[in-house]
C-alpha atoms as a PDB file:
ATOM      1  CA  UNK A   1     -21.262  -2.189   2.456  1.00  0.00           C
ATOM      2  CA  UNK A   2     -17.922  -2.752   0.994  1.00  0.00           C
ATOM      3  CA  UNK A   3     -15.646   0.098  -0.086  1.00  0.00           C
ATOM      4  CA  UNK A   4     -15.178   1.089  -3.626  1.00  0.00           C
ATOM      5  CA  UNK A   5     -11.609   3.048  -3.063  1.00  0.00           C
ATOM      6  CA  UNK A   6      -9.301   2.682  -0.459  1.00  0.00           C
ATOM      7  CA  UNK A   7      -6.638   6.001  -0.249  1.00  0.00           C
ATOM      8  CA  UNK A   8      -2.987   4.651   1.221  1.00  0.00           C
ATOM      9  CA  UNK A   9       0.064   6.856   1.894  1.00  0.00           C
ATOM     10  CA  UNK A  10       3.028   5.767   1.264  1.00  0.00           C
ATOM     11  CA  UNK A  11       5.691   6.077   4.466  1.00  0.00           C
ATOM     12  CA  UNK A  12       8.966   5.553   2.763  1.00  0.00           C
ATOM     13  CA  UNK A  13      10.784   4.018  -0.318  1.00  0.00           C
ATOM     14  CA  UNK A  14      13.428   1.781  -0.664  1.00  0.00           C
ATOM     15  CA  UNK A  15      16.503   2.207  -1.977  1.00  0.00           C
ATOM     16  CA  UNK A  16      18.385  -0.111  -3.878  1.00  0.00           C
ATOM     17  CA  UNK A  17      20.804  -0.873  -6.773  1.00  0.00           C
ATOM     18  CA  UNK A  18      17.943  -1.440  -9.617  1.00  0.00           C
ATOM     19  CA  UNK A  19      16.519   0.738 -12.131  1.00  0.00           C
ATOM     20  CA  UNK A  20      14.962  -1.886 -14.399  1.00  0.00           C
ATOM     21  CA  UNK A  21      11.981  -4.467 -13.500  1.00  0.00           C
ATOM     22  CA  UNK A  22      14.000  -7.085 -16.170  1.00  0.00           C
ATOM     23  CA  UNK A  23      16.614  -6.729 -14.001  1.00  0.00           C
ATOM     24  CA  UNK A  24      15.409  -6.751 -10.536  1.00  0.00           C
ATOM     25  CA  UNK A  25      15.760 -10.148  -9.072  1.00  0.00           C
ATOM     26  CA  UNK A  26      12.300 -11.955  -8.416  1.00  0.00           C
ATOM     27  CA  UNK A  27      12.121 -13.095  -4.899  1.00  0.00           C
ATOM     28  CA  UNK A  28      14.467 -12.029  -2.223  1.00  0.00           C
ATOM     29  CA  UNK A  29      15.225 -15.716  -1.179  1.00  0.00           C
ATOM     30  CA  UNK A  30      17.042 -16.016  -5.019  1.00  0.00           C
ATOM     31  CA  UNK A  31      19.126 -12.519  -3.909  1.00  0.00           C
ATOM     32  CA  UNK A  32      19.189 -13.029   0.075  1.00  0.00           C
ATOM     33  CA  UNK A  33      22.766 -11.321   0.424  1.00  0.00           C
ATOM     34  CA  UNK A  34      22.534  -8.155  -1.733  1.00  0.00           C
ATOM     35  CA  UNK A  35      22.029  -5.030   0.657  1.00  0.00           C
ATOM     36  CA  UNK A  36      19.562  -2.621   0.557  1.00  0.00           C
ATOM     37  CA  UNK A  37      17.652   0.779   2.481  1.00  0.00           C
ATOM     38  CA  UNK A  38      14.134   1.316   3.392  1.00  0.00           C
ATOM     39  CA  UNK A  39      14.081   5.129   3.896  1.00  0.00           C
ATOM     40  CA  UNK A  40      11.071   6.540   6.481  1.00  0.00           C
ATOM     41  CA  UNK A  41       9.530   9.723   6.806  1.00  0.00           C
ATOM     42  CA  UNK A  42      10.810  11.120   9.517  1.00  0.00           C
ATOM     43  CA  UNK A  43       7.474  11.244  11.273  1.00  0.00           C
ATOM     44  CA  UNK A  44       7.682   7.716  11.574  1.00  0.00           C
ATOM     45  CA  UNK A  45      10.890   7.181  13.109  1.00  0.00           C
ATOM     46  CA  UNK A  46       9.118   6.190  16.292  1.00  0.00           C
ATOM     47  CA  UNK A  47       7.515   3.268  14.538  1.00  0.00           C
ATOM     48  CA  UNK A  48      10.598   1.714  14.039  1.00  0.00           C
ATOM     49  CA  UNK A  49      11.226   1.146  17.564  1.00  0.00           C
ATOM     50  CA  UNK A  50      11.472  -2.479  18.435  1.00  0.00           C
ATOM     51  CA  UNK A  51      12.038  -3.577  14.704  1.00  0.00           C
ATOM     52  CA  UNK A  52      15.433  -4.249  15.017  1.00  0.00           C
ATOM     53  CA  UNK A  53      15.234  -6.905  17.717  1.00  0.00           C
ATOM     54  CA  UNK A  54      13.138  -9.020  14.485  1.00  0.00           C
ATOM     55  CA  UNK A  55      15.526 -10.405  11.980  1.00  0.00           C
ATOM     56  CA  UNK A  56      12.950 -10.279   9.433  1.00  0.00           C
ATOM     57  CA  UNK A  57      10.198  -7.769   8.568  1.00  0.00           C
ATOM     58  CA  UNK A  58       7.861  -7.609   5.279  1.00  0.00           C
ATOM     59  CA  UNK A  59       7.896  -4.359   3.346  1.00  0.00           C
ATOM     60  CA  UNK A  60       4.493  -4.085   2.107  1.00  0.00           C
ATOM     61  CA  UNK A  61       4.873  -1.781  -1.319  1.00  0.00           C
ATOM     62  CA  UNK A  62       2.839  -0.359  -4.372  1.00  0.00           C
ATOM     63  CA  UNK A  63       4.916  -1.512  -7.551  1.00  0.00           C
ATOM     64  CA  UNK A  64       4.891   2.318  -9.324  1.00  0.00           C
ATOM     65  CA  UNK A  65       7.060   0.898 -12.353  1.00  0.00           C
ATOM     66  CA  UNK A  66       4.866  -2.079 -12.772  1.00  0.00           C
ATOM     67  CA  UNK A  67       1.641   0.657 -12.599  1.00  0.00           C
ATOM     68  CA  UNK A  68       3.508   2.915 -15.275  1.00  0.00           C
ATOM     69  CA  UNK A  69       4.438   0.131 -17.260  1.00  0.00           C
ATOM     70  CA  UNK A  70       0.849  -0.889 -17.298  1.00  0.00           C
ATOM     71  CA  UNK A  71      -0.451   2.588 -18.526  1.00  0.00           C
ATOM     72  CA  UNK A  72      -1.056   3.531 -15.035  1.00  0.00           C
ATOM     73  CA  UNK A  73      -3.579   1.000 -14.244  1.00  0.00           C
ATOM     74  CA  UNK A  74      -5.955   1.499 -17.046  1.00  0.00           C
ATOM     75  CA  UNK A  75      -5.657  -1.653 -18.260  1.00  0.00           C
ATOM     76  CA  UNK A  76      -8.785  -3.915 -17.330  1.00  0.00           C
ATOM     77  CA  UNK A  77      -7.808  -7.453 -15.902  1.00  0.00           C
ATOM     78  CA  UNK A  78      -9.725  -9.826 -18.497  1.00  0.00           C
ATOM     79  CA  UNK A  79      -8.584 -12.303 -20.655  1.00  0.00           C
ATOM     80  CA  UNK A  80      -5.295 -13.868 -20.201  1.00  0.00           C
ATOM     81  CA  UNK A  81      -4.137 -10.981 -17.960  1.00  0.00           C
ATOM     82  CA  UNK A  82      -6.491 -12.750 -15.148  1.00  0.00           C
ATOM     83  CA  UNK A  83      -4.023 -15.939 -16.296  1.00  0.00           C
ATOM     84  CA  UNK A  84      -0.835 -14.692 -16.754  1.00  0.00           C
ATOM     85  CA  UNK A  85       2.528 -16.819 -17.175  1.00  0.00           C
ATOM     86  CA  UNK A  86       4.395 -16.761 -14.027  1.00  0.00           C
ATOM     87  CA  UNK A  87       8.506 -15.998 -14.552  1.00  0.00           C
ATOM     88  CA  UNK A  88       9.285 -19.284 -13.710  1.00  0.00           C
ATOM     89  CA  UNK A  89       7.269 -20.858 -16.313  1.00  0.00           C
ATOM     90  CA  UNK A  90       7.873 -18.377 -18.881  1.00  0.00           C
ATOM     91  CA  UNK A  91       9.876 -21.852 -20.537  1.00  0.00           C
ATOM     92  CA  UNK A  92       7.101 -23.772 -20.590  1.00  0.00           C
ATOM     93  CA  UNK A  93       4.064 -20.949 -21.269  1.00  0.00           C
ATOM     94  CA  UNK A  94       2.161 -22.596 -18.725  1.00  0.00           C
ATOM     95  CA  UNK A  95      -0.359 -19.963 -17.511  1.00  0.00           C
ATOM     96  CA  UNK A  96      -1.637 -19.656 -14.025  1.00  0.00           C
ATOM     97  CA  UNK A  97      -4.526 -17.857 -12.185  1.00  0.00           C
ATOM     98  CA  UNK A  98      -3.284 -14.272 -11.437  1.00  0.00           C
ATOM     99  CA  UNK A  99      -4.474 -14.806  -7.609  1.00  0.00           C
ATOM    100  CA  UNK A 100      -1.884 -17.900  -7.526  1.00  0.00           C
ATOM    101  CA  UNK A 101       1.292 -15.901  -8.650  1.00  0.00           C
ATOM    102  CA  UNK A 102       3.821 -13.502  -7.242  1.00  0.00           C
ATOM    103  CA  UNK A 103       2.852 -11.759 -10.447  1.00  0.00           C
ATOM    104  CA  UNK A 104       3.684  -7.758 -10.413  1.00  0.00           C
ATOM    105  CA  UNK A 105       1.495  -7.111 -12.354  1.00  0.00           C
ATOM    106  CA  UNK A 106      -2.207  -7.210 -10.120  1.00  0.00           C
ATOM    107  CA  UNK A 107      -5.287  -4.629 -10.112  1.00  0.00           C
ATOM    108  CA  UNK A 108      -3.592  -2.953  -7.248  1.00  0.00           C
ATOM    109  CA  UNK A 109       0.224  -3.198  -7.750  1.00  0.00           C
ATOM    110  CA  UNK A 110       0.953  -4.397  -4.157  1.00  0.00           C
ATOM    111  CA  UNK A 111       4.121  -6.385  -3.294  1.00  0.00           C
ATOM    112  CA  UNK A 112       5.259  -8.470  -0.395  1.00  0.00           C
ATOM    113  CA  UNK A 113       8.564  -8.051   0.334  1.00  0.00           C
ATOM    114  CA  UNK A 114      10.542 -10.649   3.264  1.00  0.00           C
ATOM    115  CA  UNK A 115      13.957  -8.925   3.853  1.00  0.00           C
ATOM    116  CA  UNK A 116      16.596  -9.331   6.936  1.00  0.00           C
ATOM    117  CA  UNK A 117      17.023  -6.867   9.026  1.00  0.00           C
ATOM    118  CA  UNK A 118      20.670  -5.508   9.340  1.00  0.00           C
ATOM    119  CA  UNK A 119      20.581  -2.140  11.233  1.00  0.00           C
ATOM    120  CA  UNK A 120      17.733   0.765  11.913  1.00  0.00           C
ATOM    121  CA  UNK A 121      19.183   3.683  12.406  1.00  0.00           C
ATOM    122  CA  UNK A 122      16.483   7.078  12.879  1.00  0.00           C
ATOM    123  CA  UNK A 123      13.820   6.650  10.315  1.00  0.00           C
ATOM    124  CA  UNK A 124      16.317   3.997   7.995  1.00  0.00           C
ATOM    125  CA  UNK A 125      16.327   0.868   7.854  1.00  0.00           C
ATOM    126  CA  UNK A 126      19.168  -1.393   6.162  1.00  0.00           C
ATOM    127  CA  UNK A 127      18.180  -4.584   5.031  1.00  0.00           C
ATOM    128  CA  UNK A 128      19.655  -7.499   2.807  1.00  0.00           C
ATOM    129  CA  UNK A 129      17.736  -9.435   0.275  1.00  0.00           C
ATOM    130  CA  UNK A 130      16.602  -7.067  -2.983  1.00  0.00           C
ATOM    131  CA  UNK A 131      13.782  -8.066  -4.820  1.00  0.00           C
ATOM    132  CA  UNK A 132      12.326  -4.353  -5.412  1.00  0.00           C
ATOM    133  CA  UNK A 133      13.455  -1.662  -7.869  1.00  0.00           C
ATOM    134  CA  UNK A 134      15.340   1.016  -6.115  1.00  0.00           C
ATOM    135  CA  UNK A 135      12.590   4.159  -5.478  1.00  0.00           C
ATOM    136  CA  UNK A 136       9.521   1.833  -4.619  1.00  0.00           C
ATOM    137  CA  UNK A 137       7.121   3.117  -2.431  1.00  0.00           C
ATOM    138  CA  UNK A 138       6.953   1.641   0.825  1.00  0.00           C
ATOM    139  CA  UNK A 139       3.267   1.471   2.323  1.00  0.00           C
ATOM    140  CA  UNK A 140       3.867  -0.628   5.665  1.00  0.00           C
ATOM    141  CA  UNK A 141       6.257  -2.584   7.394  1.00  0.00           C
ATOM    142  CA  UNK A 142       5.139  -6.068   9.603  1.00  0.00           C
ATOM    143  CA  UNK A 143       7.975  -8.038  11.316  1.00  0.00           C
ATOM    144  CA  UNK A 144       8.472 -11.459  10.571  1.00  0.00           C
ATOM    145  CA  UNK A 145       7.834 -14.133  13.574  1.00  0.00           C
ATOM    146  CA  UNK A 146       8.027 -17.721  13.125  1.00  0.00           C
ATOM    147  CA  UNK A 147       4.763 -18.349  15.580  1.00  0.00           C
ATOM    148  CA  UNK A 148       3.058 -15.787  13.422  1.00  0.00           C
ATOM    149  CA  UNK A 149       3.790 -16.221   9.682  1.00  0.00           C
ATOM    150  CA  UNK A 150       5.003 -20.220   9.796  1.00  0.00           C
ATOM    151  CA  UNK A 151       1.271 -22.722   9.688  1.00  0.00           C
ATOM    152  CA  UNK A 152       2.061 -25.300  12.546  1.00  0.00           C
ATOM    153  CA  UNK A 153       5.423 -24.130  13.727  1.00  0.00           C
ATOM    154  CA  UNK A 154       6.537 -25.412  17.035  1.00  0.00           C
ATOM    155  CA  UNK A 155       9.692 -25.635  18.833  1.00  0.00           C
ATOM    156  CA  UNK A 156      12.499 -27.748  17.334  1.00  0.00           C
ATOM    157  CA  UNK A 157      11.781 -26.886  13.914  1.00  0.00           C
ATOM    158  CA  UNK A 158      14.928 -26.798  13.062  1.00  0.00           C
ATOM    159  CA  UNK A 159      16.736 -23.538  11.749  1.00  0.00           C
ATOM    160  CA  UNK A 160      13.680 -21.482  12.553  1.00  0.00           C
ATOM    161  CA  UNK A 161      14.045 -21.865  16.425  1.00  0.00           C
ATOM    162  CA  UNK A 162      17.255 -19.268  15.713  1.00  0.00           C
ATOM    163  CA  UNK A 163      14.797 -16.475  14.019  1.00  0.00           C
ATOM    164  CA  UNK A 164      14.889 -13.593  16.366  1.00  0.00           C
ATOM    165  CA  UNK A 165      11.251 -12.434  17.007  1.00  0.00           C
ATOM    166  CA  UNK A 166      11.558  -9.446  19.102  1.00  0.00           C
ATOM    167  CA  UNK A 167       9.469  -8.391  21.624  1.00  0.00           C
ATOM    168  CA  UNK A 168       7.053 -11.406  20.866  1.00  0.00           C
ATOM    169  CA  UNK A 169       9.792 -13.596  21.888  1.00  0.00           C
ATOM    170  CA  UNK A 170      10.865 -11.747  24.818  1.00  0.00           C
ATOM    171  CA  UNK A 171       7.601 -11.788  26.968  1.00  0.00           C
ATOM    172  CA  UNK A 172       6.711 -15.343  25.626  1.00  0.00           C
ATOM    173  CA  UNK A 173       3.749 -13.480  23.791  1.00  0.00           C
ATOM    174  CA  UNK A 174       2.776 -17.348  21.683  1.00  0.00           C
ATOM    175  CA  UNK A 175       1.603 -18.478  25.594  1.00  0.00           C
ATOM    176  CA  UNK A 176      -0.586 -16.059  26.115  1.00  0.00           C
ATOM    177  CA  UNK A 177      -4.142 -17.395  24.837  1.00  0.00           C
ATOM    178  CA  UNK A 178      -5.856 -14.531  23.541  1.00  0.00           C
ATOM    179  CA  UNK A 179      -7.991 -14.704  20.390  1.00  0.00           C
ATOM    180  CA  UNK A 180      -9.405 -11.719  19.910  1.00  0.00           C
ATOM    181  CA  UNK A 181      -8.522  -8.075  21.268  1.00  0.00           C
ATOM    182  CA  UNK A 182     -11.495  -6.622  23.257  1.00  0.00           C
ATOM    183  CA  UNK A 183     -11.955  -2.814  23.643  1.00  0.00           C
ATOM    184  CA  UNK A 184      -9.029  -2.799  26.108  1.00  0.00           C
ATOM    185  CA  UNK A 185      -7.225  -4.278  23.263  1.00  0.00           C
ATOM    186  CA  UNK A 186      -8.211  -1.874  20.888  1.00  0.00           C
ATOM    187  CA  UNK A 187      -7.827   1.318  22.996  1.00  0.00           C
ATOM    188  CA  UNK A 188      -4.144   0.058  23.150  1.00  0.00           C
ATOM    189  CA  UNK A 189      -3.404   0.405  19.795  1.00  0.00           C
ATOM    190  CA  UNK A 190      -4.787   3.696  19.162  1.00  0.00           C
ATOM    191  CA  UNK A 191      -8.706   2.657  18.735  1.00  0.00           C
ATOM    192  CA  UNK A 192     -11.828   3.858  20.594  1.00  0.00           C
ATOM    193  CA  UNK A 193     -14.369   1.544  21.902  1.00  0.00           C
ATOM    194  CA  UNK A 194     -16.017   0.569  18.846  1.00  0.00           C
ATOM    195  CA  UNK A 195     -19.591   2.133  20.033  1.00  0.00           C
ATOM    196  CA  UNK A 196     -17.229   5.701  19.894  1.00  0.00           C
ATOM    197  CA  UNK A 197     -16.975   5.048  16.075  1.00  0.00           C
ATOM    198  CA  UNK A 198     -20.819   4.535  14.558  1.00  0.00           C
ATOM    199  CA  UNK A 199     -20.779   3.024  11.077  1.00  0.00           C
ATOM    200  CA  UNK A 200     -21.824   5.056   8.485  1.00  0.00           C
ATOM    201  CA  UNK A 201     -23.874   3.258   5.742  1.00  0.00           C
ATOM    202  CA  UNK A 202     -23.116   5.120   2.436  1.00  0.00           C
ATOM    203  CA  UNK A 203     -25.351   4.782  -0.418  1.00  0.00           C
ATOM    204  CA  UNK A 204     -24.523   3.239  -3.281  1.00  0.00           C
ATOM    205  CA  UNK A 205     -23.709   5.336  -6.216  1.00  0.00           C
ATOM    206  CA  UNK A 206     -26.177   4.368  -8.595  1.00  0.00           C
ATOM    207  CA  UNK A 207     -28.979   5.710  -5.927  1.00  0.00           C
ATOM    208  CA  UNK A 208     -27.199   8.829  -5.343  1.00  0.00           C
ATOM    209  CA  UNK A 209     -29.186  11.649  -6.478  1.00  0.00           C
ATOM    210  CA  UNK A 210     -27.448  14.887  -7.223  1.00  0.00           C
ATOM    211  CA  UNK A 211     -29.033  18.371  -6.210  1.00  0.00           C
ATOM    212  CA  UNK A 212     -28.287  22.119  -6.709  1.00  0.00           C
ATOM    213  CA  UNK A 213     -26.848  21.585  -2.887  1.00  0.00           C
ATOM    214  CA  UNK A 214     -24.590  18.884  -3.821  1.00  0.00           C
ATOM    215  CA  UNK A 215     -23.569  20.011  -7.631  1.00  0.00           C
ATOM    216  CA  UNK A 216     -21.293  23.185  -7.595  1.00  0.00           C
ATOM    217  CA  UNK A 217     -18.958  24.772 -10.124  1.00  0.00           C
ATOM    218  CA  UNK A 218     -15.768  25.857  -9.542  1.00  0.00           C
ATOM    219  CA  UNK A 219     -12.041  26.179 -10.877  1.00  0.00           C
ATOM    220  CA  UNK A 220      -8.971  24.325 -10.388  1.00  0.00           C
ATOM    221  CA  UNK A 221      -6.579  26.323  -7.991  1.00  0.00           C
ATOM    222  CA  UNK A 222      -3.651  24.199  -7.287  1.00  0.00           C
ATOM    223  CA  UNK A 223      -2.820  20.077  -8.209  1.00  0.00           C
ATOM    224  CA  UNK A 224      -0.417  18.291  -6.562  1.00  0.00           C
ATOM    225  CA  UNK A 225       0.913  15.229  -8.049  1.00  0.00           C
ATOM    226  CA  UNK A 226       2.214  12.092  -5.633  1.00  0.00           C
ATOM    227  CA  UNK A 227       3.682   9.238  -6.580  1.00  0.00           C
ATOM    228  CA  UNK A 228       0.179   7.420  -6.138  1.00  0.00           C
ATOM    229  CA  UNK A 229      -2.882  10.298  -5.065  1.00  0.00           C
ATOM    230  CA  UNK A 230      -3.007  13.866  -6.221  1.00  0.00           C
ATOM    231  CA  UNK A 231      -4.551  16.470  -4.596  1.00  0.00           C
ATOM    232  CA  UNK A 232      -6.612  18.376  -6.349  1.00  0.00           C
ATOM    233  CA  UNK A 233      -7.656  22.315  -4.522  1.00  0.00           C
ATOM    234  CA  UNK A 234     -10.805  23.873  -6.186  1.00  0.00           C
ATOM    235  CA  UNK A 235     -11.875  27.265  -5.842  1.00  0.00           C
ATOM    236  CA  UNK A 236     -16.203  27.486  -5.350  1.00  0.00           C
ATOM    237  CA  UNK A 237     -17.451  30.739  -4.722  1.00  0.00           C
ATOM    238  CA  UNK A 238     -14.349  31.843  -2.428  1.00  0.00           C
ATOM    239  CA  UNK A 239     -13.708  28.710  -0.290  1.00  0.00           C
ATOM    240  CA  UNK A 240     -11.253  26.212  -1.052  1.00  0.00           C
ATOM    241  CA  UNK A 241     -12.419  22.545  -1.360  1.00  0.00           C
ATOM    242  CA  UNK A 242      -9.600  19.728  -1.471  1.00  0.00           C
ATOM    243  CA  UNK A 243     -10.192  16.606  -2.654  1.00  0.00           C
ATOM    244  CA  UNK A 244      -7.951  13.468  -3.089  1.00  0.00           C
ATOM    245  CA  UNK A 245      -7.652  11.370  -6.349  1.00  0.00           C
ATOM    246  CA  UNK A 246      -5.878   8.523  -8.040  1.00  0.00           C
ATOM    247  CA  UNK A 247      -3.054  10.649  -9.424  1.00  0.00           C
ATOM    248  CA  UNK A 248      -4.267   8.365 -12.470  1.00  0.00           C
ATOM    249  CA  UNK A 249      -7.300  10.057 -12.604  1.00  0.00           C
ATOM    250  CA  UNK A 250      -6.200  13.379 -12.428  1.00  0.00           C
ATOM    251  CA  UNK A 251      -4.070  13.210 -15.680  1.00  0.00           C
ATOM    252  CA  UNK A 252      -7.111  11.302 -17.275  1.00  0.00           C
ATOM    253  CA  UNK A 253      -8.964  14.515 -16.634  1.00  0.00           C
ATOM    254  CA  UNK A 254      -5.836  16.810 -17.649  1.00  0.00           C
ATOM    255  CA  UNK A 255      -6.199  18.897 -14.701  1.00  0.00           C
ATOM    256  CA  UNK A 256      -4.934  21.769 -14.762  1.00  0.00           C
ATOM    257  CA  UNK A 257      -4.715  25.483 -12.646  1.00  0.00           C
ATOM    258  CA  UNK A 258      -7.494  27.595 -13.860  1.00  0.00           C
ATOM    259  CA  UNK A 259      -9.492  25.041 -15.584  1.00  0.00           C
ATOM    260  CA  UNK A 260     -13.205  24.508 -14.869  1.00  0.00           C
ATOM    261  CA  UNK A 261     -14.963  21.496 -13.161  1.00  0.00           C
ATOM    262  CA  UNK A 262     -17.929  20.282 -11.518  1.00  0.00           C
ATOM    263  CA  UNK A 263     -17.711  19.924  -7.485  1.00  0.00           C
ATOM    264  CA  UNK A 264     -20.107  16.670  -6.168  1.00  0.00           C
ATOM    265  CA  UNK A 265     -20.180  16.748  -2.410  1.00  0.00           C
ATOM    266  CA  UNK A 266     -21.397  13.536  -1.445  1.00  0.00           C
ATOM    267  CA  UNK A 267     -21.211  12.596   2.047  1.00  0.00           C
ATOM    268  CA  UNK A 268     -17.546  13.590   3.206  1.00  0.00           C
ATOM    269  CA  UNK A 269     -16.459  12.799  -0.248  1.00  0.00           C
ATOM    270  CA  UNK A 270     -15.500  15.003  -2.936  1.00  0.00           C
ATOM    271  CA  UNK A 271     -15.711  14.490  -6.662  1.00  0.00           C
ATOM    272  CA  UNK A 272     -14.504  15.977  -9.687  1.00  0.00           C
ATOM    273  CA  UNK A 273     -16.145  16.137 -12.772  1.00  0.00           C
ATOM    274  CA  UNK A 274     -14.533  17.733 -15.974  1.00  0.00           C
ATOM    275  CA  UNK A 275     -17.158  18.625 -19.331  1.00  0.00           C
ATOM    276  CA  UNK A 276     -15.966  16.435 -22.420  1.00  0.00           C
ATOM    277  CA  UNK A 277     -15.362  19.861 -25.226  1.00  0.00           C
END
């Protein structure tokens, strides 16, 4: 069955000369010279290896100003919010389906960023093109390749055929005819077989039945807040029980050191549950 949350880390944040979303340009082709710094954790320095022989990479990002802005995601998407007016029809009010905009504004705040890469130095990266406001959380990074990202590109399409595409390039990777990656495939980028990794079929929450097993009370220890998650450490009967939440949610619940909640173990999830007074 289909999740109902996905968790994601951010890895870095960008850096950049904009503080305002009304001022931050729209699209980095409209703002293709202005310079800018994707900033790593350090623990993925190693990642970046290769990256600069691509002159163009997509920062994939979680818009936190646009998720502020929109009372932290509370907001359902109904209405004209599912049909909002892109910027560059903002003259003419002509509203579009969300799914068919660059709109920042989208039930999970994700942007696509396409910069040029200048330099990578350690766990930085300098880039030109600025489309982002300067402290945005940086959840991935995919180079750009012309056989890759451009529908029906061949050879002697024009100014493309000068895009530098790393090590794809290099070994002549767009011969090779493979289609899909096998386990040998999969064990080279980290995976098992896929037999080492059974499925696990979780129930669906409405048949979940709660039991004195599953249902235990206990007090907030410790809550620390990212800049997406918080992690919330609970106190039950001496051991210490972590669990991961929407930092949204956690200020929903006002959680707080000391306070009381209800601990559901379901599965290897953990939920919080906080008595209305």
């Amino acid at each position: 069955m289909p999740l109902e949350q996905v968790q994601l880390r951010p890895i870095g944040y960008v850096q950049t000369p904009y503080t305002s979303l009304a001022e931050t340009p729209i699209q980095t082709s409209r703002n293709p010279d202005e310079p800018g710094r994707l900033v790593l954790l350090d623990q993925y320095a190693p990642a970046l290896d290769g990256l600069e022989g691509f002159d163009y990479a997509h920062l994939i990002c979680f818009l936190d100003q646009a998720w502020r802005a929109d009372d932290q995601g509370r907001r359902p998407f109904v209405g004209d919010r599912l049909r909002p007016v892109p910027f560059l029809l903002q003259d003419s009010g002509q509203r579009v389906g969300l799914f068919a905009t660059r709109s920042p504004v989208r039930p999970n705040y994700l942007a696509l960023s396409l910069v040029r890469v200048v330099a990578v130095h350690g766990s930085t990266v300098d880039f030109t093109g600025v489309d982002l406001v300067d402290g945005t959380p940086v959840l991935d990074v995919k180079p750009f390749e012309p056989h890759l990202d451009v529908p029906g590109y061949t050879p002697g399409s024009g100014w493309l055929d000068q895009v530098r595409g790393g090590w794809y390039q290099q070994h002549q990777a767009a011969a090779n005819p493979l289609v899909r990656p096998g386990d040998r495939g999969l064990r080279g980028v980290g995976l098992g077989r896929l037999g080492d990794h059974p499925r696990i079929d979780r129930p669906k929450e409405a048949q979940m039945k709660l039991s004195a097993r599953n249902q235990l009370s206990g007090t907030v220890r410790n809550v620390e807040l990212g800049a997406v998650m918080a992690e919330v450490t609970v106190d039950v009967a001496g051991q210490q029980i972590v669990s991961a939440i929407t930092r949204a949610s956690a200020e929903r619940l006002g959680l707080a050191e000391g306070q009381p909640v209800t601990v559901f173990i379901k599965a290897t999830e953990v939920i919080l549950g906080v008595e209305e007074g």
